[in-house]
Protein backbone atom coordinates (compact mmCIF):
# COMPACT_ATOMS: atom_id res chain seq x y z
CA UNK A 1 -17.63 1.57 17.99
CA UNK A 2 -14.53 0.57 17.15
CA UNK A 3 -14.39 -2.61 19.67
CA UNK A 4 -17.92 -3.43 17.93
CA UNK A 5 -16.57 -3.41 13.92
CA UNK A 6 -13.82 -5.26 15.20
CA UNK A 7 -15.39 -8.13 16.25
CA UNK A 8 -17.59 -8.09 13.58
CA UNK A 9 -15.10 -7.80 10.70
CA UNK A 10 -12.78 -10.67 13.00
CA UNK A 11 -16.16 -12.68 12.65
CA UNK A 12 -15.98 -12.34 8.55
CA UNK A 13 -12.26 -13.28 9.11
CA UNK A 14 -13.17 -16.13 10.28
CA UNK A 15 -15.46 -16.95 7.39
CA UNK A 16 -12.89 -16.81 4.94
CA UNK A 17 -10.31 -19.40 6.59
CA UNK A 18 -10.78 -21.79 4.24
CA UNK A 19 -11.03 -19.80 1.08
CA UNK A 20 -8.24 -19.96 -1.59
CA UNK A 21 -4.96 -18.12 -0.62
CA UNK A 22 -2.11 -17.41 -2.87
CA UNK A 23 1.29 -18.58 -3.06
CA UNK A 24 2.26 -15.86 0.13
CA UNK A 25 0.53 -18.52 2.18
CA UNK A 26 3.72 -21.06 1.06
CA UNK A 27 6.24 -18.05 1.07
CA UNK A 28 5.09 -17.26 5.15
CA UNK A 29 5.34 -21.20 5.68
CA UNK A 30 8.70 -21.18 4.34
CA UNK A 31 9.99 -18.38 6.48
CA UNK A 32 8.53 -20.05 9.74
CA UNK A 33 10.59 -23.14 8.93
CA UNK A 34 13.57 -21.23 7.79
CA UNK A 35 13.86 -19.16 11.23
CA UNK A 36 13.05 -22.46 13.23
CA UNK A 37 15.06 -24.52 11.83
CA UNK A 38 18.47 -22.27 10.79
CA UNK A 39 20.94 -20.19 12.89
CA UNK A 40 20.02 -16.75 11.97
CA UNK A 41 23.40 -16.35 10.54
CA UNK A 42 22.36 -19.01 7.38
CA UNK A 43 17.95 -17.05 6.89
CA UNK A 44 19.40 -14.79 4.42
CA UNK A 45 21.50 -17.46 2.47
CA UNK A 46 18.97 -20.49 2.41
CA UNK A 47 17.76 -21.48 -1.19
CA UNK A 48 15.78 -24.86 -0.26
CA UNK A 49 12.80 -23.15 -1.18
CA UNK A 50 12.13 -20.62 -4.17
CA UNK A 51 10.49 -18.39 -2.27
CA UNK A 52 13.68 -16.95 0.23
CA UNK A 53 13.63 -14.78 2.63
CA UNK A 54 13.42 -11.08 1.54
CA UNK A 55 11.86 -8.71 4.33
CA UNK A 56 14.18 -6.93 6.92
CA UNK A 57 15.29 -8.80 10.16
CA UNK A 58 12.69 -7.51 12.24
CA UNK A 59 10.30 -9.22 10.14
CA UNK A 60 12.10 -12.38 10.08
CA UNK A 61 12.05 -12.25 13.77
CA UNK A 62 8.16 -11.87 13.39
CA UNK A 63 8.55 -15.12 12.00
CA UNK A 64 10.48 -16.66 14.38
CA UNK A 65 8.27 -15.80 17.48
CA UNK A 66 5.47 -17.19 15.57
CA UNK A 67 6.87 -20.70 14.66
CA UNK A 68 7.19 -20.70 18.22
CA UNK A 69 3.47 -21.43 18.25
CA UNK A 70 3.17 -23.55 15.14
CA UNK A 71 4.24 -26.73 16.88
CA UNK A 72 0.78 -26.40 18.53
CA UNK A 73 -1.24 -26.83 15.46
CA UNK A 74 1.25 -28.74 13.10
CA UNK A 75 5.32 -28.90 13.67
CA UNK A 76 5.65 -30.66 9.92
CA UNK A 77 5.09 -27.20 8.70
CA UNK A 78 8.57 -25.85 10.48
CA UNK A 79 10.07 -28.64 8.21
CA UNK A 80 12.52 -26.67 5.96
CA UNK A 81 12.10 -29.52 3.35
CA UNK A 82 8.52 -29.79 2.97
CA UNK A 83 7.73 -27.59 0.21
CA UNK A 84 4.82 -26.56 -0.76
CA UNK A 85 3.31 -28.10 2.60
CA UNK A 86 0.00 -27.78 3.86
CA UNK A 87 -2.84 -28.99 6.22
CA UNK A 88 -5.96 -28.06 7.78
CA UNK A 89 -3.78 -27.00 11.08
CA UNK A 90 -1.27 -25.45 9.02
CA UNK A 91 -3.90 -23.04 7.30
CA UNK A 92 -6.24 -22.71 10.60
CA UNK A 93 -2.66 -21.11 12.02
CA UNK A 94 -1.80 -19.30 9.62
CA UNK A 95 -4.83 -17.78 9.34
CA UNK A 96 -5.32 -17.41 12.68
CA UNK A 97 -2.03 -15.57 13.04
CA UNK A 98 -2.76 -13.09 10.74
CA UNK A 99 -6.59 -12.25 12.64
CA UNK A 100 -4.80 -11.98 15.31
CA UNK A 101 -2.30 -9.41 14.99
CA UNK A 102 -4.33 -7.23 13.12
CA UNK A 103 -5.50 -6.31 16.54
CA UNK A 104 -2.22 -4.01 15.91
CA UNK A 105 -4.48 -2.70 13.19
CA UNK A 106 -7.37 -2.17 15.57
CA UNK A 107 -5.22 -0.13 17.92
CA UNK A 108 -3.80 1.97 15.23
CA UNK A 109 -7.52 2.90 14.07
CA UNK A 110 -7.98 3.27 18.04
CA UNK A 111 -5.45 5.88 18.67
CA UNK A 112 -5.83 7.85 15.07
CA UNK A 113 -9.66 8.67 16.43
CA UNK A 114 -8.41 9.73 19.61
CA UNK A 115 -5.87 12.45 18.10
CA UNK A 116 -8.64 13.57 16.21
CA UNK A 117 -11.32 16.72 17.01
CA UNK A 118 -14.46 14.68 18.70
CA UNK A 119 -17.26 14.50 16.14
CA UNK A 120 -19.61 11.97 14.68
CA UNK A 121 -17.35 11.43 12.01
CA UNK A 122 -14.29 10.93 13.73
CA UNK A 123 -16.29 8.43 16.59
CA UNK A 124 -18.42 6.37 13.30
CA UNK A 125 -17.17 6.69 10.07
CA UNK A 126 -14.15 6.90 10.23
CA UNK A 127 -13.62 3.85 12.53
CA UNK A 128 -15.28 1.41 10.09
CA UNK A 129 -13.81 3.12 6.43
CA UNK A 130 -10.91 2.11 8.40
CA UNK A 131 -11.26 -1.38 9.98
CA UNK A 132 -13.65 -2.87 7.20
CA UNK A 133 -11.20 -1.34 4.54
CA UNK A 134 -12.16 -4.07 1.78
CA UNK A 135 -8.96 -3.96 0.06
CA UNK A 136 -7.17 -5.53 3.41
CA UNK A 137 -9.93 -8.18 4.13
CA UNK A 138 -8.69 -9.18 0.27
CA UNK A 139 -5.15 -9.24 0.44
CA UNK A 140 -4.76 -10.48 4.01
CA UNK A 141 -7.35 -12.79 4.76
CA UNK A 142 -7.81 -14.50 1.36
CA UNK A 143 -4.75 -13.95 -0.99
CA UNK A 144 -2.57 -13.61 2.39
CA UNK A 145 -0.32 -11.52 3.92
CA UNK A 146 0.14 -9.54 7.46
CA UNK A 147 -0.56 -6.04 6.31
CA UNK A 148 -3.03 -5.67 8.76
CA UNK A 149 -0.29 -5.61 11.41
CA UNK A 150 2.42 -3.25 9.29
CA UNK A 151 -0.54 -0.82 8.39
CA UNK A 152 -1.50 -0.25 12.14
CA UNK A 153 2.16 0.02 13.18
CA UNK A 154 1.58 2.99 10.75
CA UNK A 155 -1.48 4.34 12.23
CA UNK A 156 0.44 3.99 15.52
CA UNK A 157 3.08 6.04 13.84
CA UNK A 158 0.49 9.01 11.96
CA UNK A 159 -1.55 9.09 15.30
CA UNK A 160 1.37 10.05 17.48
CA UNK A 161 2.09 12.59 14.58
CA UNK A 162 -1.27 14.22 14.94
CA UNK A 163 -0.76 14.72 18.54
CA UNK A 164 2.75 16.16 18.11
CA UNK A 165 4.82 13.23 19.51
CA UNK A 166 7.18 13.35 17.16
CA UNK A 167 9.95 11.56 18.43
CA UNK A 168 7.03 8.43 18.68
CA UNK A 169 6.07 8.84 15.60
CA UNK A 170 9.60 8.40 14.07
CA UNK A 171 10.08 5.48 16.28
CA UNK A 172 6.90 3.68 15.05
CA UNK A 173 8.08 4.30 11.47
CA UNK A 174 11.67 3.33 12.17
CA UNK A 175 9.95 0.03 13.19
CA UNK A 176 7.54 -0.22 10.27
CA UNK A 177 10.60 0.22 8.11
CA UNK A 178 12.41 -2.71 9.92
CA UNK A 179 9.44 -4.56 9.24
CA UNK A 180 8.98 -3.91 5.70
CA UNK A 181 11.39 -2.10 3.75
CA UNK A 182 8.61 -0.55 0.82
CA UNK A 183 7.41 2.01 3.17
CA UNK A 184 10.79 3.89 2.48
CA UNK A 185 8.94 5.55 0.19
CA UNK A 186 7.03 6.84 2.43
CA UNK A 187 10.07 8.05 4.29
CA UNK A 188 10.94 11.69 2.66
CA UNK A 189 7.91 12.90 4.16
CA UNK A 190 8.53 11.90 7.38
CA UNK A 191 12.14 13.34 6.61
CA UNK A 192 10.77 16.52 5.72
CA UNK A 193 7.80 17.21 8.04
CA UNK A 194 10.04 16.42 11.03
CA UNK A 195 12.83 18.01 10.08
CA UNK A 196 11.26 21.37 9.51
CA UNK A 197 8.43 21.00 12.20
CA UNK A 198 10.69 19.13 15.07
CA UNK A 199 14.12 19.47 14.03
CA UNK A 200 14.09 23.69 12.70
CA UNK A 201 11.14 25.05 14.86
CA UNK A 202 9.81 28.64 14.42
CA UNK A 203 10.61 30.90 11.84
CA UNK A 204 13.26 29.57 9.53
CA UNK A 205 16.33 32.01 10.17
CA UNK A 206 20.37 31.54 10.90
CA UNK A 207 19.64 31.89 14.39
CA UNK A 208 17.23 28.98 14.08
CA UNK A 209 19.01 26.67 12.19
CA UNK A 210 22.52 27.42 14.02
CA UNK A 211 20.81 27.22 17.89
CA UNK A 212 21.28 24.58 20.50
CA UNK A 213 17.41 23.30 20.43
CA UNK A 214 17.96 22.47 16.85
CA UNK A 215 20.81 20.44 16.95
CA UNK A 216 19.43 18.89 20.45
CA UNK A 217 16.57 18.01 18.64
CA UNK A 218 18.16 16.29 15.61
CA UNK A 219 21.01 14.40 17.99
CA UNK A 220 17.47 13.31 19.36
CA UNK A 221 15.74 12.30 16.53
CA UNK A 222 18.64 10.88 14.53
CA UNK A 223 19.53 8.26 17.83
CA UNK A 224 16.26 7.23 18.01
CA UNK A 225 16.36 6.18 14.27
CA UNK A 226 20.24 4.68 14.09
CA UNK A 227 19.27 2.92 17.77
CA UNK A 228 16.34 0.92 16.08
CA UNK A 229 18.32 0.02 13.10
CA UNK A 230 21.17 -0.96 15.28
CA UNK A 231 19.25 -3.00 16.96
CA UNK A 232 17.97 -4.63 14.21
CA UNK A 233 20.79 -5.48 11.76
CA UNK A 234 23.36 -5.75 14.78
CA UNK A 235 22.97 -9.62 14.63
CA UNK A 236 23.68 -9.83 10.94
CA UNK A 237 26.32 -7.35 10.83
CA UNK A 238 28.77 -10.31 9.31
CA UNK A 239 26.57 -10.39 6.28
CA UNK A 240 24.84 -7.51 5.71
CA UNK A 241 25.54 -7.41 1.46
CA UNK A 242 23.92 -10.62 1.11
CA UNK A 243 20.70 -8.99 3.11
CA UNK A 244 20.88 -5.97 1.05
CA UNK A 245 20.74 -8.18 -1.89
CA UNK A 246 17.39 -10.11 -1.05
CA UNK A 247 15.76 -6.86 -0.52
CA UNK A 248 16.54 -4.61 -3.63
CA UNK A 249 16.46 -7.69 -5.75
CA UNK A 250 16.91 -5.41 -8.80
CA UNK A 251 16.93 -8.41 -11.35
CA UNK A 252 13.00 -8.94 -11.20
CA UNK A 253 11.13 -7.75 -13.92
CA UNK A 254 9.52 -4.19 -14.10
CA UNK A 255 5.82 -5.22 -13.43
CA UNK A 256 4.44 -7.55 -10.44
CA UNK A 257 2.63 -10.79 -12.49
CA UNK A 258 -0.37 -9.01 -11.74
CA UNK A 259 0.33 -5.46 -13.26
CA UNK A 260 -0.29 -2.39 -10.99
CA UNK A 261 -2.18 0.05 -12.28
CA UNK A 262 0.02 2.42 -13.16
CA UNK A 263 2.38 3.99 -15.70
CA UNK A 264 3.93 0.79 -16.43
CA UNK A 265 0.83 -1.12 -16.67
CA UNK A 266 0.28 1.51 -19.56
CA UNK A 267 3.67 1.14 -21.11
CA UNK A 268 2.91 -2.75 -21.00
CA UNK A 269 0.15 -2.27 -22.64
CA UNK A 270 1.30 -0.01 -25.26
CA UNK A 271 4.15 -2.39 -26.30
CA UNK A 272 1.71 -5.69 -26.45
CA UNK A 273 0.08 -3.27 -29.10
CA UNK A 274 2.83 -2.53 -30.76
CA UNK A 275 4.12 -6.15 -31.11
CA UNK A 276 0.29 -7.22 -32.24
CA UNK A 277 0.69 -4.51 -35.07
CA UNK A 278 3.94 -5.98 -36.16
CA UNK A 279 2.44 -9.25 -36.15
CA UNK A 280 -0.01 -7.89 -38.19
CA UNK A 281 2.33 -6.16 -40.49
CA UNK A 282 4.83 -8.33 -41.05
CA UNK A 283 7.63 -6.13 -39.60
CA UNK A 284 10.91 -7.99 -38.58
CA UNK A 285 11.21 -7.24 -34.80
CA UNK A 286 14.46 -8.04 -34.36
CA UNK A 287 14.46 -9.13 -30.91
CA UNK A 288 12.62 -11.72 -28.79
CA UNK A 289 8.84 -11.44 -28.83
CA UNK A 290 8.01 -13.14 -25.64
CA UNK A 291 8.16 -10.48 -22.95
CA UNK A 292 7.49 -12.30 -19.93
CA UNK A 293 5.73 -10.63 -16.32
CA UNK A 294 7.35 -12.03 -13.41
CA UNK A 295 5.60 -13.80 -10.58
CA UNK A 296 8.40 -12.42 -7.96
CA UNK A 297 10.98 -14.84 -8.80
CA UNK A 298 14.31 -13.23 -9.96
CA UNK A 299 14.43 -12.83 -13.69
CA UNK A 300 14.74 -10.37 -16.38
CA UNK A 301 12.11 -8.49 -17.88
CA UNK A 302 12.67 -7.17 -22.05
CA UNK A 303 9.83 -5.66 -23.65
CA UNK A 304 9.29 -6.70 -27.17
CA UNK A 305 8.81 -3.50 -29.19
CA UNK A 306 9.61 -0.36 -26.78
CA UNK A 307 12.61 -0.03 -25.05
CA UNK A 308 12.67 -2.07 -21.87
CA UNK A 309 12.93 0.09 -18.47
CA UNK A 310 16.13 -0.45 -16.47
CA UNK A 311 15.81 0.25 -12.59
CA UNK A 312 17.54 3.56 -12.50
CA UNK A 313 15.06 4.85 -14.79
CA UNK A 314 11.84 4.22 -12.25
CA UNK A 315 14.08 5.48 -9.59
CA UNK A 316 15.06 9.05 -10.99
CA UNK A 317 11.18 8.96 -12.13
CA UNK A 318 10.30 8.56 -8.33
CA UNK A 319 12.73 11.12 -7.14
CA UNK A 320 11.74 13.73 -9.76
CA UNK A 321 7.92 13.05 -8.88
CA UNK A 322 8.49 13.14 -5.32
CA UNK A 323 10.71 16.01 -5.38
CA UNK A 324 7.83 19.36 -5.71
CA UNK A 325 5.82 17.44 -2.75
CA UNK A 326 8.79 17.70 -0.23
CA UNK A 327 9.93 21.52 -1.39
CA UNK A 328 5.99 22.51 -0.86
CA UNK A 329 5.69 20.72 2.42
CA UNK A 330 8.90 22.08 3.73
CA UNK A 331 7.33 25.53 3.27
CA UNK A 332 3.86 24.28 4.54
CA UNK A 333 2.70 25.28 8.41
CA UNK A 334 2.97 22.33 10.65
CA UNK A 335 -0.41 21.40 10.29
CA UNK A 336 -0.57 17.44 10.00
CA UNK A 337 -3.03 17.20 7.65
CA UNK A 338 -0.27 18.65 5.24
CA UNK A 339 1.90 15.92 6.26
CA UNK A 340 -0.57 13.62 5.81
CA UNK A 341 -1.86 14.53 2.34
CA UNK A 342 2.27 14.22 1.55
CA UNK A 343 2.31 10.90 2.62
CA UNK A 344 -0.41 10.05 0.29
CA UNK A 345 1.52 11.84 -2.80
CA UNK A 346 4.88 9.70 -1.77
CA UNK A 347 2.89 6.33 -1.61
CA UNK A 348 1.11 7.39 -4.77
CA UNK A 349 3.90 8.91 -6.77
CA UNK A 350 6.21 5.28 -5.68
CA UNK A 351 3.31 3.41 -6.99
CA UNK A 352 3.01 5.21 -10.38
CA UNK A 353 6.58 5.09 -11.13
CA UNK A 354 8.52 2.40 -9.29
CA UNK A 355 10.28 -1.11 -9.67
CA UNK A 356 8.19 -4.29 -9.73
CA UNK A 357 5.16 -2.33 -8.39
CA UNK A 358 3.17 -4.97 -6.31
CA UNK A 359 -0.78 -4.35 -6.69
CA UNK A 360 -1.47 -4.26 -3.11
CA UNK A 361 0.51 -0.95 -2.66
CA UNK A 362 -1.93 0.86 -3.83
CA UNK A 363 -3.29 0.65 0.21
CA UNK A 364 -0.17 2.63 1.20
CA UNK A 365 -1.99 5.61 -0.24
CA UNK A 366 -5.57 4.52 0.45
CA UNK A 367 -5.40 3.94 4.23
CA UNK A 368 -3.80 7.29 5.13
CA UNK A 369 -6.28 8.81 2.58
CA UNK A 370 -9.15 7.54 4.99
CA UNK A 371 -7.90 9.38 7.72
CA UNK A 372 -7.86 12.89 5.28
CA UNK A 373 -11.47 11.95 3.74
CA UNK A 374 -13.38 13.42 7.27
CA UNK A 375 -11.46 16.55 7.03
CA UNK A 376 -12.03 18.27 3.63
CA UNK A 377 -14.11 18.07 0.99
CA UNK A 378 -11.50 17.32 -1.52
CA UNK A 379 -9.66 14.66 0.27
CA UNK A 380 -13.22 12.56 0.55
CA UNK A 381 -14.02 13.38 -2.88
CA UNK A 382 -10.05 11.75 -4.15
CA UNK A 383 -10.53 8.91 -1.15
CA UNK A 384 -14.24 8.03 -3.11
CA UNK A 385 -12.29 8.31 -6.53
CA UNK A 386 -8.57 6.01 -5.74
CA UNK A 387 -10.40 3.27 -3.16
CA UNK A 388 -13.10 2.34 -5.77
CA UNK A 389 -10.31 2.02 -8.41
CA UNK A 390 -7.72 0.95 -6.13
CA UNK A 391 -9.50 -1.48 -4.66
CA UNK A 392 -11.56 -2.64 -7.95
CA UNK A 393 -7.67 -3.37 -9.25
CA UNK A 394 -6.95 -6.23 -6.59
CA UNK A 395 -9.24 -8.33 -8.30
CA UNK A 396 -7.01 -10.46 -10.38
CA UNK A 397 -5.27 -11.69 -6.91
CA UNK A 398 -8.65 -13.27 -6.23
CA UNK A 399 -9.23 -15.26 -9.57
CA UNK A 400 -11.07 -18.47 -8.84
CA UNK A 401 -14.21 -18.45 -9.74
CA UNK A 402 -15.73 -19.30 -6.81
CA UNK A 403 -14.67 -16.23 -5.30
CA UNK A 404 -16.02 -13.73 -7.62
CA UNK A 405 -19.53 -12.75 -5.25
CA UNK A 406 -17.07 -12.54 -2.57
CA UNK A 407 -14.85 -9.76 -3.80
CA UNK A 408 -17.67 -8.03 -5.55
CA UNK A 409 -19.45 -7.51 -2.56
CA UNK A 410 -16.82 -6.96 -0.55
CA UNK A 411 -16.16 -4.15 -2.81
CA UNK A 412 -19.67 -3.05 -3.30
CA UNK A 413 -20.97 -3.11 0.28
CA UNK A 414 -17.45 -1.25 1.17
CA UNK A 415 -17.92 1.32 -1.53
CA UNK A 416 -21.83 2.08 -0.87
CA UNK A 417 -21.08 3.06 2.66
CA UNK A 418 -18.18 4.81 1.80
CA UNK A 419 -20.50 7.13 -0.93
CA UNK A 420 -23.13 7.10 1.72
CA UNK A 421 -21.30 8.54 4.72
CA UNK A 422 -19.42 11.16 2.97
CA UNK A 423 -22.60 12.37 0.64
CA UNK A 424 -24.06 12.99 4.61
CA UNK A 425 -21.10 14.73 5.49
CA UNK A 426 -20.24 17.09 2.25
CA UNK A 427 -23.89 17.59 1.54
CA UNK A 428 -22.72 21.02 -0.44
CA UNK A 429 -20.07 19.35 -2.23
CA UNK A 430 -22.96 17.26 -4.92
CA UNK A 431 -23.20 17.70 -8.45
CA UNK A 432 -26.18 16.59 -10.69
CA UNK A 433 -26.01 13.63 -12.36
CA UNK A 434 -23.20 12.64 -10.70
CA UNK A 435 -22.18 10.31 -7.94
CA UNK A 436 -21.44 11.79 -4.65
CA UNK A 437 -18.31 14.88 -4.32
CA UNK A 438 -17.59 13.80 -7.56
CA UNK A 439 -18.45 15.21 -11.13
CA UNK A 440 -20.20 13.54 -14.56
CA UNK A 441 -16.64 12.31 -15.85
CA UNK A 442 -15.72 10.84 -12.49
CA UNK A 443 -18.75 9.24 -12.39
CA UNK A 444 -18.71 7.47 -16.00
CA UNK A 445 -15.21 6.52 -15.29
CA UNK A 446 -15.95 4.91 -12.41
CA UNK A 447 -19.09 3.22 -13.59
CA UNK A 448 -16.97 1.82 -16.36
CA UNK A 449 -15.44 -0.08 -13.96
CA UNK A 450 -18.77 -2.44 -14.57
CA UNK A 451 -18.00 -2.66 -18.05
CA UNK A 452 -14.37 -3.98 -17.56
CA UNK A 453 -16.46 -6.25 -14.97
CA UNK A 454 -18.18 -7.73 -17.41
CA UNK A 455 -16.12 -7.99 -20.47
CA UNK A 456 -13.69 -10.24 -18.26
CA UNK A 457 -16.23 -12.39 -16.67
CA UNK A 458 -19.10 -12.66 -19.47
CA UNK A 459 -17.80 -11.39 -23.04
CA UNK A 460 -14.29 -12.86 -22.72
CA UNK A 461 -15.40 -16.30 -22.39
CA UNK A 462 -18.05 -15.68 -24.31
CA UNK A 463 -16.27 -15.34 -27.38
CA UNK A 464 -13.67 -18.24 -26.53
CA UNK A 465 -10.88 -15.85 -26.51
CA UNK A 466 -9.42 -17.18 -23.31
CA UNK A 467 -6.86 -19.19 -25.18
CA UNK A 468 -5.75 -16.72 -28.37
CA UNK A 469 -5.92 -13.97 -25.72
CA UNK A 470 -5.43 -14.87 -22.05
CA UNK A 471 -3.72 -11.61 -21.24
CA UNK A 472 -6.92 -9.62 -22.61
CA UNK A 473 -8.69 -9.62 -19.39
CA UNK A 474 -5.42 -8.13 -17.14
CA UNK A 475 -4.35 -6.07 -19.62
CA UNK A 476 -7.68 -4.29 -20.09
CA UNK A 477 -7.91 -4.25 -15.90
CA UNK A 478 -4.70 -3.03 -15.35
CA UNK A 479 -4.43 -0.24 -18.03
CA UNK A 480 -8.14 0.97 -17.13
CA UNK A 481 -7.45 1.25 -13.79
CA UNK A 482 -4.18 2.92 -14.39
CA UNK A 483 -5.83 5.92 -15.96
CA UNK A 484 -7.63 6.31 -12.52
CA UNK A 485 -4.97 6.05 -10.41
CA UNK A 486 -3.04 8.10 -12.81
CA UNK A 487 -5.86 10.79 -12.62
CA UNK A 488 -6.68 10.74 -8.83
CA UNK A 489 -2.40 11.35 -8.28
CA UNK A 490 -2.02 14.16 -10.37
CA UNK A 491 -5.20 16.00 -9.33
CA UNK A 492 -4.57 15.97 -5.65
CA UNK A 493 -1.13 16.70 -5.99
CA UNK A 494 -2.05 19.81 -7.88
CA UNK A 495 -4.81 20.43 -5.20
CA UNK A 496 -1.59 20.11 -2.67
CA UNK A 497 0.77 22.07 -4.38
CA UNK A 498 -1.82 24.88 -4.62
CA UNK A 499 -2.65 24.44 -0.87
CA UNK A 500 -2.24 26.86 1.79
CA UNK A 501 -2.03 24.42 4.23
CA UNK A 502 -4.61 26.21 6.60
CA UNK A 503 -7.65 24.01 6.73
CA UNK A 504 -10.70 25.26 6.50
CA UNK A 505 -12.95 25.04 9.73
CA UNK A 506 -9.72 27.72 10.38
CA UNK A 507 -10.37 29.54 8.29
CA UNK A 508 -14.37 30.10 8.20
CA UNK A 509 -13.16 30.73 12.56
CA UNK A 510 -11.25 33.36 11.67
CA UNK A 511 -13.71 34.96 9.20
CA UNK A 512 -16.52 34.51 11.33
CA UNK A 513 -14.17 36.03 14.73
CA UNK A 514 -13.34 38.98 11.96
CA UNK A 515 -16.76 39.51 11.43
């Protein structure tokens, strides 16, 4: 099954090769000529381009093995002057490249199933809510990007965690982290889980935490973490600050171009209000009215009316959100599936709350998600809810025209079979007049969704707004979809916090051996 949707979903890969891509497509160009053409000790310092080189070392060297290859289709792209550059062989490799390694992605999905219980669900659905995941067919293969490859280093990571490897499993994140530094915030769960489950086994007394297997087992765990990191910054050990700097470049603004839906998107929203009813009013502001989004170039962000967010704000935000997750699963048994519905809080809760919040993060909580929906009825019914929003909110990436039947039914023919397979599999868990596992509110929330839909593609232009209002459209997107997101966080997180941790096929076993 799982050879089968690959091929298939590599064949609609294919399709899209020449469809629009985004700026990333000139940002991966950039760093193939910037590792080709400069010592390593100059990647982190070059400014030819606007778009520098801001992912960890390991990532960089990604780029260097692949402009290895490039020469094959086009060697003017590995010129470091040529900005903006493109051909037909440049995009056929680039492309190409990125089809390619999500065979990563494949193996990931490959070796999650096989940690997994056999079942129909495990062996079918789950193998194709994971490899057709719409929201990655979106970001990678039209706007652009290689999450395909960072998400299955992932799965490599959660599958090894399933089957208790757990010194793997930190490895595989170690890497992932080397690859990508945003999945830090996926990090305290690993922290936690392994520290209470690998580190401090058994009952947590004195005697445990002061014995020989537990500091054997964190000497253990902690080399195999410093080793990779070691091994990856070793070579740029002479200017490590200036690395640091491209990757917590704090001076961007607060919200991606695109805003994500969440609690900024709402705050955004809130102060374009505000500033309208001043306008309105008459009121002196005091202070500039042009509060600019950022397309990821470094500048600052003010709002116009309410005060403007500094960094350490969306960082103690994060912590404090984070925080009851990592107490509960510290106290939790070591089944994964508690580490795994932590993960899912981190991603989400980093999301919500955090710095210059790209859109496409909202898959760090929807791909681990599809792993949970097949094994209780709440995690499919919160999977249903967050990848219909979540993946309804990438839209704006795709905004030519000519692309609009393409996302929709991407999105639609994703979503159906999502709603399908998990209606067949919590059959108990409908409601009248509802959509599948979820209730009447759910339902009319998400069905609004076609209403936001239209207003942006029909009413909008309809009533010539697109020059008085241009923002209308994102605005509306971004804040609608926030309240989703918003909602699908907090509910599972109280579902977690309120969680045994015991799932239930154990428990009906144990009632039914009692009886």
């Amino acid at each position: 099954m799982i050879a089968t949707v690959t091929i298939l979903t590599s064949c609609v890969k294919l399709l899209l090769i020449p469809a629009y891509y985004s700026t990333d497509f000139e940002v991966h160009r950039n760093w193939l000529a910037v590792t080709h053409s400069l010592p390593i000790k100059k990647w982190y310092f070059d400014e030819t381009s606007p778009w520098t080189l801001d992912y960890p070392p390991l990532f960089a060297w990604f780029e260097y093995l692949l402009s290895h290859v490039a020469p094959f289709f086009d060697k003017n792209m590995l010129d470091l002057h040529r900005l903006n550059y493109t051909s037909d062989n440049t995009v056929l490799f680039q492309r190409l490249s990125v089809i390619i390694t999500d065979l990563i992605y494949s193996l990931g999905v490959y070796l999650c199933c096989s940690a997994l219980k056999k079942s129909w669900k495990k062996d079918v659905v789950l193998p194709i809510l994971l490899l057709a995941n719409c929201g990655l067919i979106m970001v990678d293969h039209i706007h652009f990007q290689y999450n395909g490859m960072l998400y299955g280093i992932l799965l490599i990571s959660i599958a090894y965690m399933l089957q208790g490897k757990h010194i793997l499993s930190a490895f595989w994140f170690t890497v992932l982290l080397n690859l990508k530094h945003i999945y830090i915030y996926m990090a305290p769960a690993y922290f936690v889980y392994l520290l209470r489950h690998y580190c401090l086994r058994g009952p947590l007394t004195l005697k445990t935490v002061t014995s020989k297997n537990t500091f054997k087992n964190l000497a253990l765990l902690g080399s195999v973490v410093v080793s990779v990191f070691i091994a990856t910054y070793l070579p740029f050990w002479d200017h490590l600050p200036q690395i640091v700097s491209r990757l917590f470049p704090f001076k961007r603004g607060l919200s991606h171009a695109y805003w994500a839906p969440n609690v900024w998107a709402l705050y955004n929203t809130a102060d374009k209000i505000a500033l309208l009813a001043a306008k309105i009013l008459n009121f002196n502001i005091g202070k500039s009215t042009t509060a600019t989004m950022t397309g990821g170039l470094v500048q600052e962000y003010e709002h116009s009316i309410l005060p403007s967010i500094h960094p350490i704000i969306t960082i103690l935000l994060t912590v404090i959100f984070t925080l009851p997750a990592m107490v509960k699963l510290f106290n939790l048994n070591r089944q994964p599936s508690n580490f795994l519905r932590c993960l899912v809080i981190c991603a989400l809760s980093s999301f919500l709350f955090g710095w210059h919040v790209h859109e496409k993060a909202i898959l760090m909580a929807i791909i681990p998600l599809t792993i949970l929906s097949i094994m209780e009825t709440v995690d499919g019914k919160t999977f249903l809810f967050l990848s219909t929003v979540g993946h309804y909110s990438l839209f704006p990436l795709l905004f030519p025209p000519y692309l609009l039947l393409i996302k929709v039914l991407l999105l639609l023919l994703y979503t159906v079979y999502a709603f399908h397979s998990l209606y067949k599999m919590y059959p108990l868990a409908i409601c009248r007049f509802s959509l599948p596992l979820l209730n009447p509110a759910e339902s009319i929330y998400l069905l609004g969704l076609a209403a936001v839909f239209l207003y942006e593609n029909v009413v909008h232009p309809a009533l010539g707004l697109q020059n008085k209002f241009p923002f209308l459209p994102l605005m509306l997107t971004s804040a609608y979809c926030s309240l989703g997101v918003i909602y699908a966080w907090a509910t599972y997180y109280v579902y977690f916090l309120k969680s045994d941790g015991v799932p239930t096929r154990l428990k009906n076993d144990k009632g039914n051996k009692t009886d």
